[in-house]
Protein backbone atom coordinates (compact mmCIF):
# COMPACT_ATOMS: atom_id res chain seq x y z
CA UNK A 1 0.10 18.06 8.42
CA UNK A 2 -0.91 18.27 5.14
CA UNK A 3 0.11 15.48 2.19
CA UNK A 4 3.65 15.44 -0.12
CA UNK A 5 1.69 16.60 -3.35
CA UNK A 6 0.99 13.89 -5.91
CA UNK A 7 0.95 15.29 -9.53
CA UNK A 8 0.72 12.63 -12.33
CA UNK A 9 2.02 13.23 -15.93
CA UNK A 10 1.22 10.86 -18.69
CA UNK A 11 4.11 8.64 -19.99
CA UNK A 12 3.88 9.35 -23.91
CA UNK A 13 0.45 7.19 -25.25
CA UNK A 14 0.41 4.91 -23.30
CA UNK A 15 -2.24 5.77 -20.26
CA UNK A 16 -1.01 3.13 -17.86
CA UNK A 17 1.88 4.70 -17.11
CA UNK A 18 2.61 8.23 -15.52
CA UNK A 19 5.16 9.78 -13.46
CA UNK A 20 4.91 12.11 -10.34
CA UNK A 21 5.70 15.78 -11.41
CA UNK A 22 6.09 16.14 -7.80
CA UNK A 23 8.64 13.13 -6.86
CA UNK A 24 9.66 12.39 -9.90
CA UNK A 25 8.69 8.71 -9.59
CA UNK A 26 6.79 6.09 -12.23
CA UNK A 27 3.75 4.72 -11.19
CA UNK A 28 1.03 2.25 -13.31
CA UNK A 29 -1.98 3.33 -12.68
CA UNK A 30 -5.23 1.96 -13.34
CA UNK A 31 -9.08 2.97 -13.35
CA UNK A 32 -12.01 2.10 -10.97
CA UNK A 33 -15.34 3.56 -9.98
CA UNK A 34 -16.62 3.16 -6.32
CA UNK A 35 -19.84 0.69 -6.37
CA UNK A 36 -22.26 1.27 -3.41
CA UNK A 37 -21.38 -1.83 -1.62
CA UNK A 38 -17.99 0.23 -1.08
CA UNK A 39 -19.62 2.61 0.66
CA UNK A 40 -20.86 2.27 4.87
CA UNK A 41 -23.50 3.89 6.75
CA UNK A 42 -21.77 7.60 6.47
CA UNK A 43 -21.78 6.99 2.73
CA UNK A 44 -17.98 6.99 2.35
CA UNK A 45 -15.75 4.30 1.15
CA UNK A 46 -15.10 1.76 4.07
CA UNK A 47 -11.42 2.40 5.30
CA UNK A 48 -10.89 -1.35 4.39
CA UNK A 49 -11.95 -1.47 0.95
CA UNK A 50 -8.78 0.34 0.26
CA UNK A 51 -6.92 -3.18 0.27
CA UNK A 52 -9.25 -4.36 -2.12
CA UNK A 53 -8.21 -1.46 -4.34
CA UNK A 54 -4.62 -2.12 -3.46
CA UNK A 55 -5.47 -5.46 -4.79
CA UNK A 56 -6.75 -4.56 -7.88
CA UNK A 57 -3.96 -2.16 -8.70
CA UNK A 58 -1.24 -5.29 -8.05
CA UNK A 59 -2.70 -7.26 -10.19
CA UNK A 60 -3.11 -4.56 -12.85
CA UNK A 61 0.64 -3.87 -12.78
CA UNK A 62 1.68 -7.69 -12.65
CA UNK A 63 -0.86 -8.18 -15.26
CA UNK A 64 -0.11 -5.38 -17.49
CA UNK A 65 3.79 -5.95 -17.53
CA UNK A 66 3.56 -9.56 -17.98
CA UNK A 67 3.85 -11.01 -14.68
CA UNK A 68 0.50 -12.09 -13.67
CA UNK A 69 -0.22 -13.62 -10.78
CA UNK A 70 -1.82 -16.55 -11.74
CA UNK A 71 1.50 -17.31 -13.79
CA UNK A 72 3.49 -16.75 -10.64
CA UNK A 73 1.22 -18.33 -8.58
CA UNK A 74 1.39 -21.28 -11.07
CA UNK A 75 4.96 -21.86 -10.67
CA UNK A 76 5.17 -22.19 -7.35
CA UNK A 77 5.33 -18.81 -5.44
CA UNK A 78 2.57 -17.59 -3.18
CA UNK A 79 3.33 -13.85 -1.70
CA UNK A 80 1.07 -13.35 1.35
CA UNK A 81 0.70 -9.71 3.19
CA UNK A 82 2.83 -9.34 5.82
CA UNK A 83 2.55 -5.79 6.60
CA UNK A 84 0.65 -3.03 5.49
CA UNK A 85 -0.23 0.88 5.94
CA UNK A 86 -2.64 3.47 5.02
CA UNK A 87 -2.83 7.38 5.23
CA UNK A 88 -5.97 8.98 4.48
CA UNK A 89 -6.37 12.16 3.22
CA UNK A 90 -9.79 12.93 1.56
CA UNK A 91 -12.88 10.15 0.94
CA UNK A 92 -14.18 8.58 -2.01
CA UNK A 93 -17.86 8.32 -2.23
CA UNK A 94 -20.37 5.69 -3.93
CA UNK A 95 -19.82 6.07 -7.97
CA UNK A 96 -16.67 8.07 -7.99
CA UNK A 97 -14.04 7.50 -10.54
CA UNK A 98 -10.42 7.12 -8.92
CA UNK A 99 -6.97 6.29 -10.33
CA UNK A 100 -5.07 3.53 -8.39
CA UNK A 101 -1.06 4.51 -8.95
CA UNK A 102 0.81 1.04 -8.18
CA UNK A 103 4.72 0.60 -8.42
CA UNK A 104 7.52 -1.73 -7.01
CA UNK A 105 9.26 -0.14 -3.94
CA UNK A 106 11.95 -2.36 -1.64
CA UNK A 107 13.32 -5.82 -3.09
CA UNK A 108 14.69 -7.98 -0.25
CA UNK A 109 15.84 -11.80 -0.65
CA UNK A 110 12.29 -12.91 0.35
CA UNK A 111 10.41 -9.95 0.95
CA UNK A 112 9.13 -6.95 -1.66
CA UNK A 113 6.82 -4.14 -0.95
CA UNK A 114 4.64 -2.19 -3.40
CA UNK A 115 3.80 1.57 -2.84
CA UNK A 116 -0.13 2.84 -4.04
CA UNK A 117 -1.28 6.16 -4.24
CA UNK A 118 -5.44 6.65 -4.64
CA UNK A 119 -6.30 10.05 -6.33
CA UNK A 120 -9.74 10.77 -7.65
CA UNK A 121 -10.17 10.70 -10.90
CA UNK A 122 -11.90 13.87 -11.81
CA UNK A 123 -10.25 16.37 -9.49
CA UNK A 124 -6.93 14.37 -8.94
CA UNK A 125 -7.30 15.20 -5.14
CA UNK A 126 -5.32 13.36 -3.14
CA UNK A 127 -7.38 10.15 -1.36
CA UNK A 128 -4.46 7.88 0.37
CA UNK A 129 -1.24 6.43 0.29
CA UNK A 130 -0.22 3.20 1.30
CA UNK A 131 2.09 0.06 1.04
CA UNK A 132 1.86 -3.52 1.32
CA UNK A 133 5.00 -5.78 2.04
CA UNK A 134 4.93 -9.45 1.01
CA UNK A 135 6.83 -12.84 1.73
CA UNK A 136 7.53 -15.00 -0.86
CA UNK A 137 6.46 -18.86 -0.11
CA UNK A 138 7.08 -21.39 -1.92
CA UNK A 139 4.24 -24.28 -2.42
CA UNK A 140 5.29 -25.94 0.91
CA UNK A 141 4.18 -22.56 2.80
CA UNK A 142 8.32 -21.77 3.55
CA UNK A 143 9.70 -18.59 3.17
CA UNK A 144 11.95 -18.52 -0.06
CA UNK A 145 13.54 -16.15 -2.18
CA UNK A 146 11.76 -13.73 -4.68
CA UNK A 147 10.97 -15.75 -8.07
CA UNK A 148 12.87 -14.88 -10.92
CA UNK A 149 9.87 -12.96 -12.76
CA UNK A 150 9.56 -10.78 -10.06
CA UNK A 151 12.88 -9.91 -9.52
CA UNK A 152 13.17 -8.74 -12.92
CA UNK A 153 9.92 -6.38 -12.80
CA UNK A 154 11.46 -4.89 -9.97
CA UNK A 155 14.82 -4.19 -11.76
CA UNK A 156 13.34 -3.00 -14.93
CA UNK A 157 10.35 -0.99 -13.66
CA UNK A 158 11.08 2.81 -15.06
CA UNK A 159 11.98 4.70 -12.11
């Protein structure tokens, strides 16, 4: 079966920002090159390296609309992975460039999920999709509701 196609558009000037041609969604993105510690004995990326990239494009978003995680973090709130999933389409290789395409998805009362989308940089082929879905927790380790930062990146994030 092959892949839903992903074509990003820039968002005016700003880089950070584009929106699927394709599904008509807004993403951040943000840059990375593949380092050869990435890569395992076939010389592809190892399958779970792609977190780490999920990672890095999280933090990217939160950091580049305001909300870092440290803040967050700071005040209280600690949002661990409770579920997660991958699709793989084509591999990265030691040194490539990619673009990691981030955005909000589902808001529950406790629990939020981000969508990613990994494309490589130079020929924009399609690498993976994924998603990670978090619980909030408060300092105590209890499940609580979203923090109010949060809540409001997922309600003004350009759709």
């Amino acid at each position: 079966m092959r892949p839903r196609p992903f074509r990003p558009e820039a968002m005016g000037d700003d880089i950070r920002y584009v929106r699927d041609i394709e599904g008509g969604l807004c993403w951040h993105r943000c840059a990375n090159r593949i380092l050869y510690a990435d890569t395992d004995r076939s010389a592809v990326v190892y399958h779970a390296n792609y977190l780490r990239y999920f990672e890095y494009g999280r933090a990217s978003l939160m950091r580049d609309t305001a909300f870092p995680y440290k803040e967050i973090e700071a005040s209280g709130f600690v949002y661990p992975i409770i579920d997660l999933g991958i699709q793989f389409y084509e591999p990265l290789y030691y040194d490539d460039p990619m673009w990691i395409h981030t955005r909000p998805a589902e808001l529950e009362r406790v629990k939020l999920r981000f969508d990613y989308v990994i494309t490589h940089a130079e020929s924009g082929a399609l690498v993976c999709r994924g998603f990670t879905k978090h619980c909030a927790l408060n300092a105590s380790g209890k499940p609580t509701a979203v923090d109010p930062k949060t809540v409001r990146l997922w309600k003004t994030f350009p759709e």
